[in-house]
Protein backbone atom coordinates (compact mmCIF):
# COMPACT_ATOMS: atom_id res chain seq x y z
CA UNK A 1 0.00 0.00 0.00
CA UNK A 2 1.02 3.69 -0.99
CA UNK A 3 -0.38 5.73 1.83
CA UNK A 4 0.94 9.12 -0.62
CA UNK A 5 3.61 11.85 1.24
CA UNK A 6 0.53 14.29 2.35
CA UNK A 7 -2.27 12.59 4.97
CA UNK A 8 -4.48 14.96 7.27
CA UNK A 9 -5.63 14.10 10.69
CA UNK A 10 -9.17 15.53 11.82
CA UNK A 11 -10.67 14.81 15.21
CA UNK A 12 -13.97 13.48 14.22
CA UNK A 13 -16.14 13.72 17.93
CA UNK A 14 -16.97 17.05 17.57
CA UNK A 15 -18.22 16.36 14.04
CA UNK A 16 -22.02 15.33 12.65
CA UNK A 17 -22.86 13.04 9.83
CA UNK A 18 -23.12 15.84 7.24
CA UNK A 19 -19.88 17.28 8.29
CA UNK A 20 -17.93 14.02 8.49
CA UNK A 21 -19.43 13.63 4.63
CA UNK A 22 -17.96 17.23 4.35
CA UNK A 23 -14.37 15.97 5.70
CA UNK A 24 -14.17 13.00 3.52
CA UNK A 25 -15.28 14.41 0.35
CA UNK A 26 -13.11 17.79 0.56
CA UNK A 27 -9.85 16.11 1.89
CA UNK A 28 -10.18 13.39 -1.60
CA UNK A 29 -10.73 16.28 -3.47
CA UNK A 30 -7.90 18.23 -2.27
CA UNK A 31 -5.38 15.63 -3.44
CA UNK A 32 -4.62 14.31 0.14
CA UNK A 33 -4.16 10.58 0.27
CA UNK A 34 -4.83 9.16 3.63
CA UNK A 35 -7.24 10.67 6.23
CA UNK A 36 -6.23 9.95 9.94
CA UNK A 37 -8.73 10.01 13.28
CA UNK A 38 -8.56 8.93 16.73
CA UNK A 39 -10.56 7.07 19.37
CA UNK A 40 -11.35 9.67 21.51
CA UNK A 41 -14.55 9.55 23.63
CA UNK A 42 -17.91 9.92 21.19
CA UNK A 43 -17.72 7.58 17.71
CA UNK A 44 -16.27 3.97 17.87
CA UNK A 45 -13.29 3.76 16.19
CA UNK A 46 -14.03 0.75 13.74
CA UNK A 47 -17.77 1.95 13.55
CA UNK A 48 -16.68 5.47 11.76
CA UNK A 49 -14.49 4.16 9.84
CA UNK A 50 -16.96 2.85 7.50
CA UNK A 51 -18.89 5.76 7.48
CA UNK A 52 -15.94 7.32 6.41
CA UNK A 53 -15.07 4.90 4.16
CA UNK A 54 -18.51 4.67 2.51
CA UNK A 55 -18.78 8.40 1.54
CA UNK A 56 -15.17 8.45 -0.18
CA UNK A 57 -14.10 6.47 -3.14
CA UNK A 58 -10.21 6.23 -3.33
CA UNK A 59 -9.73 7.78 0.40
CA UNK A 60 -7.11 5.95 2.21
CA UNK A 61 -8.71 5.95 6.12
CA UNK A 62 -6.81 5.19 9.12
CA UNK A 63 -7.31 4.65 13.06
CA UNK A 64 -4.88 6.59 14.63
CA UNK A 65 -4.93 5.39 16.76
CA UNK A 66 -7.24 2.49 17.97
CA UNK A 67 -6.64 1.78 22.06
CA UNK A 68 -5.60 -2.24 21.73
CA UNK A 69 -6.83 -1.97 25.57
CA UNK A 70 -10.90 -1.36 23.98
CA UNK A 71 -11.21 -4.30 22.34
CA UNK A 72 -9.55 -7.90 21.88
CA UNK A 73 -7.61 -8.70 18.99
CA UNK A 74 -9.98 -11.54 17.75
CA UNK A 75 -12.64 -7.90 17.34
CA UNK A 76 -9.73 -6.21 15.59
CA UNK A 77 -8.68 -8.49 12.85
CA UNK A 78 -12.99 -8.81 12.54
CA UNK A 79 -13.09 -4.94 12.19
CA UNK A 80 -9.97 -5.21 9.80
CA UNK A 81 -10.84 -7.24 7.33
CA UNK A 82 -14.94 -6.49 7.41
CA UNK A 83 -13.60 -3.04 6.36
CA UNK A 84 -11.24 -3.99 3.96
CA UNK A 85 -13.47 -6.74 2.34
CA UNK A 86 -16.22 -4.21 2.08
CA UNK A 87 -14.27 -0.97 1.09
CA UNK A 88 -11.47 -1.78 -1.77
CA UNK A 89 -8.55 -2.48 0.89
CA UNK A 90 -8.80 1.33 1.71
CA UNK A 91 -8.44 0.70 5.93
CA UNK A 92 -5.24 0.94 7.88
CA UNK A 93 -5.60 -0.44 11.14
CA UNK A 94 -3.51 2.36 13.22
CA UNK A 95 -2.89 0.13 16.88
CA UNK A 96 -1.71 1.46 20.32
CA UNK A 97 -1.20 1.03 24.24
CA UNK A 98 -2.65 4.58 25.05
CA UNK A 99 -1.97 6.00 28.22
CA UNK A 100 -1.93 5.25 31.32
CA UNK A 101 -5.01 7.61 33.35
CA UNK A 102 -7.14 6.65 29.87
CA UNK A 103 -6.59 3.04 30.11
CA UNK A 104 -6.96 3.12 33.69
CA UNK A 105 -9.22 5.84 34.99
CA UNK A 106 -11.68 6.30 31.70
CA UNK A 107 -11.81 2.18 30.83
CA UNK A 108 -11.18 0.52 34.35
CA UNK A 109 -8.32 -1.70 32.89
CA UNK A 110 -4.92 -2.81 34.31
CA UNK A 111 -2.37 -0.61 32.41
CA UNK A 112 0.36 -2.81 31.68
CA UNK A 113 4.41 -2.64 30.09
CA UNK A 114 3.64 -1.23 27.01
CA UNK A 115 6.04 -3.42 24.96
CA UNK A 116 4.58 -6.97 26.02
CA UNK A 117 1.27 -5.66 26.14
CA UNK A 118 1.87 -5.18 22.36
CA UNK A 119 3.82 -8.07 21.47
CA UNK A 120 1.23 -10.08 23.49
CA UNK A 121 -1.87 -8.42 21.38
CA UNK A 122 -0.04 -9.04 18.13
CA UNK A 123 0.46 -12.69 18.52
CA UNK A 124 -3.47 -12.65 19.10
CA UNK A 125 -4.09 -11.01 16.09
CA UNK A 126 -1.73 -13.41 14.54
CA UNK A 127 -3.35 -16.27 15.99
CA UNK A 128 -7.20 -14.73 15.03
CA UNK A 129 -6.05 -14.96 11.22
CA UNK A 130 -5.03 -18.29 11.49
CA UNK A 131 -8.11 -18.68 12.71
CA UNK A 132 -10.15 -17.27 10.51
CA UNK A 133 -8.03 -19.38 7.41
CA UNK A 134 -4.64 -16.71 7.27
CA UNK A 135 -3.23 -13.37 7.62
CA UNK A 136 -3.43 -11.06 4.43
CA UNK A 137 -0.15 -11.06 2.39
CA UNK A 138 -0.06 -7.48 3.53
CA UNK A 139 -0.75 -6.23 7.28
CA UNK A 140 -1.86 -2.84 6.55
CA UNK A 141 -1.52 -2.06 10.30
CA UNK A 142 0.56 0.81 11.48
CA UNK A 143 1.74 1.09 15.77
CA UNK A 144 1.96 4.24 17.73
CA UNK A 145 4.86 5.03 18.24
CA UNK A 146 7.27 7.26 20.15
CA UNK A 147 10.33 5.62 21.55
CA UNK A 148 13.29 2.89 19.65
CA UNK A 149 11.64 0.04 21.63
CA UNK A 150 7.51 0.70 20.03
CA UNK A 151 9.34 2.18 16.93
CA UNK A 152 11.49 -1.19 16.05
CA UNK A 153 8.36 -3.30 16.68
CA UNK A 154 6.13 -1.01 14.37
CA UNK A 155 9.18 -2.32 11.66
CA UNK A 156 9.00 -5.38 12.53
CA UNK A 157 5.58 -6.16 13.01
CA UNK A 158 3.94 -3.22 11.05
CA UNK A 159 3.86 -1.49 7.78
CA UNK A 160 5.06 1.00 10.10
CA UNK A 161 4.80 3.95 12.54
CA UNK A 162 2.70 6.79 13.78
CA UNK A 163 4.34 9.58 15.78
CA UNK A 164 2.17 11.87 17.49
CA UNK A 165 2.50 15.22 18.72
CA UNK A 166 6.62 15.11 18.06
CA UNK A 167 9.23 17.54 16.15
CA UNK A 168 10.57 17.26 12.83
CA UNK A 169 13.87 15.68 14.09
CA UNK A 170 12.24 12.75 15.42
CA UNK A 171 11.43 11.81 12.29
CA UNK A 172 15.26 10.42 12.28
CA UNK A 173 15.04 8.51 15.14
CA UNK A 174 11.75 6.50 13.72
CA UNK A 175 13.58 6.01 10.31
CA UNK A 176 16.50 4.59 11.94
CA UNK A 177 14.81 2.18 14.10
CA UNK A 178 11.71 1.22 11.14
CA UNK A 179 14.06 0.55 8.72
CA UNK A 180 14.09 2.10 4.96
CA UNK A 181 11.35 0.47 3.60
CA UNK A 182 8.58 1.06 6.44
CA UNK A 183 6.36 4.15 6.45
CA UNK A 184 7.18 6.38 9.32
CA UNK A 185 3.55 8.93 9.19
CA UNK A 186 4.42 12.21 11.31
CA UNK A 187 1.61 14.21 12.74
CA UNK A 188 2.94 18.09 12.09
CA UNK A 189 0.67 20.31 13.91
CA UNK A 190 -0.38 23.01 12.07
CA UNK A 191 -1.56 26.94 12.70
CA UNK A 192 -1.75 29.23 10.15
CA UNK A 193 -1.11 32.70 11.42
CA UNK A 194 1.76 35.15 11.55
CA UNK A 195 1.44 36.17 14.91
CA UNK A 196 3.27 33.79 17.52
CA UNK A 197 1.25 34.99 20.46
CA UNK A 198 -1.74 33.69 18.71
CA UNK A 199 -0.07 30.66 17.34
CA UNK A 200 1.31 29.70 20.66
CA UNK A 201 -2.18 30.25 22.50
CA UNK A 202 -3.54 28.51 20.21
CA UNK A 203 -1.09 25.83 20.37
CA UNK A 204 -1.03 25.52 23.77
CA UNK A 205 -5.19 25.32 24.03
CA UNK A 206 -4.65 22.34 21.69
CA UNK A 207 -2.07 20.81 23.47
CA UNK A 208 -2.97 20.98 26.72
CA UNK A 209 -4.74 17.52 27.21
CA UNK A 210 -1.10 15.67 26.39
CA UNK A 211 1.17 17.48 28.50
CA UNK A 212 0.57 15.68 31.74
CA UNK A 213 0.91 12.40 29.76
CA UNK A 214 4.31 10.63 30.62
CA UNK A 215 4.06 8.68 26.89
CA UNK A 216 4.47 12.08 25.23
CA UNK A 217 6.54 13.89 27.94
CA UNK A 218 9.11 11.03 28.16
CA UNK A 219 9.41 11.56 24.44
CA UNK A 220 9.94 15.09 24.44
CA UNK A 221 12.37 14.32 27.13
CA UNK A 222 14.60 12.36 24.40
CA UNK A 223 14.14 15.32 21.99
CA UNK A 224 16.16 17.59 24.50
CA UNK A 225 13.23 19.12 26.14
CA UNK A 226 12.96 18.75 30.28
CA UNK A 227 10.26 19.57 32.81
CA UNK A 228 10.53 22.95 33.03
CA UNK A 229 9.33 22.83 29.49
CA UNK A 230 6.02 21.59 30.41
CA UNK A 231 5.50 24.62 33.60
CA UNK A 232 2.87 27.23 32.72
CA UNK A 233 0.73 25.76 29.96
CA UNK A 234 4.23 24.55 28.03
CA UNK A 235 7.33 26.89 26.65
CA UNK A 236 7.43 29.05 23.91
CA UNK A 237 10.14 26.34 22.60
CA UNK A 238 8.11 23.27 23.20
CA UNK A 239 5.34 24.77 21.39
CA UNK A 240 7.42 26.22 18.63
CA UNK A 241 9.08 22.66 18.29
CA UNK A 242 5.36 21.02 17.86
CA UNK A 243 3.80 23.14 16.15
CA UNK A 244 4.46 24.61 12.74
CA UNK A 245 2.92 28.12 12.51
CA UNK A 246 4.10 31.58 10.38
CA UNK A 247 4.12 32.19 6.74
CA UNK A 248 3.20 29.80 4.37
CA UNK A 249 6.47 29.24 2.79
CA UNK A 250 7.73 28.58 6.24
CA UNK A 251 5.40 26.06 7.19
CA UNK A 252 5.75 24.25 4.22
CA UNK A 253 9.34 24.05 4.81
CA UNK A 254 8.67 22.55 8.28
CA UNK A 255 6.36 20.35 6.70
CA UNK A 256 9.53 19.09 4.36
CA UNK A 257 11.98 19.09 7.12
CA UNK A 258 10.12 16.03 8.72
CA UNK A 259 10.28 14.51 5.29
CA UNK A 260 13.75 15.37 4.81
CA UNK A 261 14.48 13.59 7.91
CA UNK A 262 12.92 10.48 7.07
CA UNK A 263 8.75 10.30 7.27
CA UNK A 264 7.25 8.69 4.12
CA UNK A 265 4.37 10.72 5.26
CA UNK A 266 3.44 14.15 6.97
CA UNK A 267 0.00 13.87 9.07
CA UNK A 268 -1.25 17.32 8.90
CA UNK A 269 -3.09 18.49 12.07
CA UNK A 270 -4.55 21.88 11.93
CA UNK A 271 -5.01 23.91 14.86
CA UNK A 272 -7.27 26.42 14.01
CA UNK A 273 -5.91 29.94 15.45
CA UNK A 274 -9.67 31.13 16.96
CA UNK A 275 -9.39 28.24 18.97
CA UNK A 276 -12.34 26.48 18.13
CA UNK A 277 -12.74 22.84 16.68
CA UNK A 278 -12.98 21.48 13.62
CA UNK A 279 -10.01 21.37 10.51
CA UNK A 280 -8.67 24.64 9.23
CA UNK A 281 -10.06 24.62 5.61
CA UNK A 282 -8.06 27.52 4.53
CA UNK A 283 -4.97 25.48 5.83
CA UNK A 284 -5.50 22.48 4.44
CA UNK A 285 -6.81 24.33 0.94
CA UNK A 286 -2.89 26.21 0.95
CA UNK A 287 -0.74 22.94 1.96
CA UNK A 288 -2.53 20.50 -0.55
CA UNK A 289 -0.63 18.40 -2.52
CA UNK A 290 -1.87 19.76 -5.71
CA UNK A 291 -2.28 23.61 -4.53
């Protein structure tokens, strides 16, 4: 599978039918290959895909990323291949651990090591196919992502990796460890405004949730950045670093540093500078593939 150099990720909760038809439809049209979306806390992951799926036509979709800890891995390779039977192969199955206070607190589970909990549900999976009379030729399944251990496993057991909320130099860390023929699919926040107190408020409204979460803030400890970078909402370097904001030309050269470093794929994540939800048309219109 060819998941294309340009993908777009769009929280979908806050979205209705007509407006997920909306997403879909204007993100094809736009020349973007591969729309990404999370499990957050309205729409079941394997549910909206389909939806999504249905109103598209060539449309790569993908989880990103699917909590392994929400459902077994028997449901998962169901959910896999229903959606790939039914929709032209078009599904990526994006897989992680999560975090700790969501896995815990939100879903009452026993948050475990993150590396043998994924090894573990893998082999499931693995076993499920057999099951169910083999595993595709392909595994279009990508892992979250952040650190060498989760990043060597995605390129070993994976088409590949998902990096969330992370800098443009990370992007040679994950090529290193993947390998040169795995995708490595960088989320690059995006805000498009001139005006860095704007583009840091907004950046640090949209950031907010994942700066108490030790996943992320163990990464950003690798990438050079310590706690005092998280005091008082998060620095004006932290938020600089994750979150590509200023003229366009500038933001599409942040866009290409992360390639340049070694992602097969940008995973552009607008952050709309009035704060409010929903993708940044007017972004996504001026970094399309074909603009």
């Amino acid at each position: 599978m060819e998941l294309g150099s340009h993908g777009v990720f769009s929280m979908t909760d806050s979205l209705s039918g007509g407006q997920l038809v909306e997403l879909v439809q204007r993100i094809e049209a736009l020349g973007y290959s591969t729309l990404w979306y999370p499990e957050a806390f309205k729409y079941e992951p394997l549910a909206i895909a389909g939806y999504l799926l249905s109103h598209s036509e060539k449309l790569i979709v993908a989880s990103g990323i699917i909590n392994i800890y929400a459902r077994d891995a028997v449901t998962s390779v169901m959910g896999y291949n229903t959606l790939n039977a039914l929709y032209g192969g078009r599904f990526v199955l994006g897989l992680g651990v999560s975090h700790a206070p969501l896995v815990t607190d939100v879903r009452g589970h026993e948050y475990k090591k993150p590396m043998a909990t994924m090894r573990a549900y893998l082999d499931a999976m693995d076993a499920a196919w057999e099951t169910f009379g083999g595993a595709p030729d392909e595994k279009q399944m990508i892992l979250a992502a952040l650190g060498p251990n989760m990043l060597k496993l995605g390129g070993e057991r994976a088409m590949g990796v998902f990096p969330a909320n992370v800098t443009s130099q990370h992007a040679a860390m994950a090529r290193q460890q993947v390998g040169a023929e795995k995708q490595v699919c960088a989320e690059v926040h995006v805000c498009m405004t001139e005006d860095p107190v704007e583009a840091r408020a907004a950046a640090r409204a949209a950031l907010e949730f994942y700066l108490p979460l030790p996943n992320y803030t163990n990464s950003w400890a690798r990438l050079g950045f310590d706690g005092s970078h998280l005091e008082n909402g998060g620095s004006d370097a932290l938020m600089d670093a994750l979150v590509a904001w200023g003229t366009l030309d500038k933001i599409k050269a942040r866009l290409q540093e992360s390639l340049d470093n070694g992602a097969s794929q940008v995973v552009i994540h607008t952050i709309r500078p009035d704060g409010q939800s929903g993708p940044d048309w007017d972004a996504l219109e001026a970094l399309a593939p074909a603009a």
